[in-house]
C-alpha atoms as a PDB file:
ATOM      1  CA  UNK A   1     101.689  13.187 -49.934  1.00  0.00           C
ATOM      2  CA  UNK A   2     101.552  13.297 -46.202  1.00  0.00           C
ATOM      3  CA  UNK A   3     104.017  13.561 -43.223  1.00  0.00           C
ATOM      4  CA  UNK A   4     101.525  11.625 -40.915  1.00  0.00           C
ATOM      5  CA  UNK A   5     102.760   7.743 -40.640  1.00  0.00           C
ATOM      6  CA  UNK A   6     100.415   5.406 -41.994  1.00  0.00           C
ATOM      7  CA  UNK A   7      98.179   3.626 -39.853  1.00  0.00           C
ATOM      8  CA  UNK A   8      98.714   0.565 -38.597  1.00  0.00           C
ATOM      9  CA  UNK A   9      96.448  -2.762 -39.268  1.00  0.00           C
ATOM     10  CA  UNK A  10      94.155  -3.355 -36.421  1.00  0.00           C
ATOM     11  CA  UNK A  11      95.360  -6.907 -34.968  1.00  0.00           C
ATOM     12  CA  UNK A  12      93.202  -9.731 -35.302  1.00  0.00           C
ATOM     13  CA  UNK A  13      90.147 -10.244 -32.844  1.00  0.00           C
ATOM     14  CA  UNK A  14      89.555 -13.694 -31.748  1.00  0.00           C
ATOM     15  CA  UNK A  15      86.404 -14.969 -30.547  1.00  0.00           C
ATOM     16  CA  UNK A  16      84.500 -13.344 -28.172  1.00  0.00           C
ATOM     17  CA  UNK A  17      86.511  -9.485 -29.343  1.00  0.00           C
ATOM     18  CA  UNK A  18      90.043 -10.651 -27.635  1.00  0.00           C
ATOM     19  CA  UNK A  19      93.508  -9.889 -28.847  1.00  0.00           C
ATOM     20  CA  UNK A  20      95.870 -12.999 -29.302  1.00  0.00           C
ATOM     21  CA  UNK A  21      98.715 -13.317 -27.392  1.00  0.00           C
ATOM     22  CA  UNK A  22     100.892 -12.862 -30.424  1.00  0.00           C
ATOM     23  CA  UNK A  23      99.415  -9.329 -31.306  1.00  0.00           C
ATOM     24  CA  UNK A  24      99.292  -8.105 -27.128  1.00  0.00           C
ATOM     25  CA  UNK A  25     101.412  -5.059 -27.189  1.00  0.00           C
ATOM     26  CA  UNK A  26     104.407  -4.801 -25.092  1.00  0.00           C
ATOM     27  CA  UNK A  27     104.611  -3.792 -21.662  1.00  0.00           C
ATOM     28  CA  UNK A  28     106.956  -3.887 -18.775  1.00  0.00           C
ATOM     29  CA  UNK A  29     104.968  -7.614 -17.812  1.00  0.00           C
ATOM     30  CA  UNK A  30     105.967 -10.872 -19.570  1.00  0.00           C
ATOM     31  CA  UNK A  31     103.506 -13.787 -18.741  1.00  0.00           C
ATOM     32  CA  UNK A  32     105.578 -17.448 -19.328  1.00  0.00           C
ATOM     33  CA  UNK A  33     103.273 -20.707 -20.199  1.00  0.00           C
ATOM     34  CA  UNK A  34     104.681 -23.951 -20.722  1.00  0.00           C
ATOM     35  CA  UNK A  35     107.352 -23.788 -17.996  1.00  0.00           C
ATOM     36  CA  UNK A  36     108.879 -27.220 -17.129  1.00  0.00           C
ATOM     37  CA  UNK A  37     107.861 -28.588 -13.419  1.00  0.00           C
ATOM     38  CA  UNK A  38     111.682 -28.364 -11.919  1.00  0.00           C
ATOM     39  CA  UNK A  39     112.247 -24.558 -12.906  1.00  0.00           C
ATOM     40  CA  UNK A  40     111.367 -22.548  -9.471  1.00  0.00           C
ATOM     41  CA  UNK A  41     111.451 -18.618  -9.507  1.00  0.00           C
ATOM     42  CA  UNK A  42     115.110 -18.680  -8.874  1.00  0.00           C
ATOM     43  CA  UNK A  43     116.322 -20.727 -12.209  1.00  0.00           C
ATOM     44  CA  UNK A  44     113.752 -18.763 -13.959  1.00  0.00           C
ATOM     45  CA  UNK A  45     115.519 -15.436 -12.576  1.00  0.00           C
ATOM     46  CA  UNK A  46     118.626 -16.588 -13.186  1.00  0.00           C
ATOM     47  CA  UNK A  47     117.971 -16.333 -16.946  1.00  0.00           C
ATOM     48  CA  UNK A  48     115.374 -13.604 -16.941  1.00  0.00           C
ATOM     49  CA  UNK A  49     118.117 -11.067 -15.293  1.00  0.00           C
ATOM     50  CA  UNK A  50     120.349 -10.989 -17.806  1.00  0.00           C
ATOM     51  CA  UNK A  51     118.073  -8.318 -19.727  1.00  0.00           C
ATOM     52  CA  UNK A  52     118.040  -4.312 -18.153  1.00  0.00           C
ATOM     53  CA  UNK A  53     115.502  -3.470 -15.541  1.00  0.00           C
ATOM     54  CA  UNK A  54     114.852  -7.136 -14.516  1.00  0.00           C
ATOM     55  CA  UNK A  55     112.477  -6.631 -11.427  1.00  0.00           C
ATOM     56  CA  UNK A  56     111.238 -10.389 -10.047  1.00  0.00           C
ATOM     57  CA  UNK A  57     109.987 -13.786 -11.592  1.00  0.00           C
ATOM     58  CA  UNK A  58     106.378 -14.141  -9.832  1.00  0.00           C
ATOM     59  CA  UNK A  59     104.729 -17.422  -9.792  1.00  0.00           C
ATOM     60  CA  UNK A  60     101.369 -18.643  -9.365  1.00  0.00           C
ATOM     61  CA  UNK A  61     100.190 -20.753  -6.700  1.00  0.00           C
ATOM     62  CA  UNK A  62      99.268 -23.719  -7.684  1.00  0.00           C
ATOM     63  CA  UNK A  63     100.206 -23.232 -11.081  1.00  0.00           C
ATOM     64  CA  UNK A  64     103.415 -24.695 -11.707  1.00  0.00           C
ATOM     65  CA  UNK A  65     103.965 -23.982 -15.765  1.00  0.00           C
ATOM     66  CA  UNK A  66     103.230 -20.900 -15.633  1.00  0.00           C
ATOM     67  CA  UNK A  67     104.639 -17.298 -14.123  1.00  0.00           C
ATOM     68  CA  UNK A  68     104.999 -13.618 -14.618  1.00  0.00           C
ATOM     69  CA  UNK A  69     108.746 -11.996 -15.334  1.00  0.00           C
ATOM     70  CA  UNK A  70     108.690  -8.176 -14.219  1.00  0.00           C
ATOM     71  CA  UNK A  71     110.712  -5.372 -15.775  1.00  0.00           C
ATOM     72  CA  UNK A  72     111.065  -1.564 -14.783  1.00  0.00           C
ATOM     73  CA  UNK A  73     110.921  -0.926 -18.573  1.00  0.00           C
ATOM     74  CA  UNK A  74     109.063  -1.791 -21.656  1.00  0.00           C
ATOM     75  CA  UNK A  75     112.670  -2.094 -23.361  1.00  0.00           C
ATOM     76  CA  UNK A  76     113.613  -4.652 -21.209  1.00  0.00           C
ATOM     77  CA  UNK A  77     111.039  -6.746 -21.289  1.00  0.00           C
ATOM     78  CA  UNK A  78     110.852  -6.718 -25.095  1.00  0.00           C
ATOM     79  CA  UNK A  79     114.610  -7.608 -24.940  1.00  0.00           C
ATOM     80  CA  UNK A  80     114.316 -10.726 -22.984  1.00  0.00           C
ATOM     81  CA  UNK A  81     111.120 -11.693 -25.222  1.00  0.00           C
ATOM     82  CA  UNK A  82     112.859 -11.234 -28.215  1.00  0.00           C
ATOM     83  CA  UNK A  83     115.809 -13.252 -27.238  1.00  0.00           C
ATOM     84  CA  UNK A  84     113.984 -15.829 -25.628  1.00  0.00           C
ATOM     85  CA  UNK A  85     110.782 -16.721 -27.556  1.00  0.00           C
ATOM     86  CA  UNK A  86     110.811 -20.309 -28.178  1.00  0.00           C
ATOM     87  CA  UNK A  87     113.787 -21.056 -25.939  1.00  0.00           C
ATOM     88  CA  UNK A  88     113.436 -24.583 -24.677  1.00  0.00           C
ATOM     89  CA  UNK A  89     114.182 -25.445 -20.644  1.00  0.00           C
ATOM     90  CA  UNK A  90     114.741 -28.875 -19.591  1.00  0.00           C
ATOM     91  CA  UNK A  91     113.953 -29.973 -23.334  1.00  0.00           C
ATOM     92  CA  UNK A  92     110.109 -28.295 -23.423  1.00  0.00           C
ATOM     93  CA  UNK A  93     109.788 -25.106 -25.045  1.00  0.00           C
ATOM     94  CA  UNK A  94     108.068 -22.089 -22.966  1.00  0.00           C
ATOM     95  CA  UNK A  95     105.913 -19.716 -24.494  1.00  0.00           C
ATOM     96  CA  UNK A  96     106.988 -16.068 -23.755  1.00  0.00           C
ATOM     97  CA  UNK A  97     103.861 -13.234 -24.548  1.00  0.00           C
ATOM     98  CA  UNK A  98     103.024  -9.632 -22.927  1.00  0.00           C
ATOM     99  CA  UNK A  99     100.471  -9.771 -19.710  1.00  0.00           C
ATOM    100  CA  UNK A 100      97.285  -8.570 -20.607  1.00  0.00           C
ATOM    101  CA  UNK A 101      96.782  -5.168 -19.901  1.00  0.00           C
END
């Protein structure tokens, strides 16, 4: 029997060779879909910040539901995706992934 770790299943390919969201690995970058209309980049910070390292919510122009929350660590972004996944803001719930790399 070995010492080495077994290794891990590859994660799904969808079409076209691309990871799913679900099976991104984490990074210091969360990306945030679904966001309701009325949250700006200060409600959104205002939640994100509770989580180490928080760094800034950045939005995208023209893009209202959707946004980037920035970490100085891995750890901390994986904290505040863990604890908010499926958390619902102004009664829709927002989708929380990794940024692709």
């Amino acid at each position: 029997m070995s010492d080495r770790p077994a290794k891990s299943a590859k994660p799904p390919t969808a079409a076209g060779g691309a990871v799913p969201d679900e099976y991104l690995p984490p990074n210091k970058t969360l990306f945030l879909r679904d966001l309701p209309e009325d949250y700006g980049k200060d409600a959104l910070a205002v939640i994100f910040r509770r989580y180490p390292g928080f760094r800034e919510i950045r939005l995208v122009p023209g893009r209202n539901t959707i946004a980037f929350a920035e970490y100085e660590e891995e750890t901390g972004a994986i904290a505040a995706k863990e604890a908010l996944s499926g958390i619902e803001l102004s009664g829709q719930k927002i989708k929380i992934t990794y940024q692709r790399q």
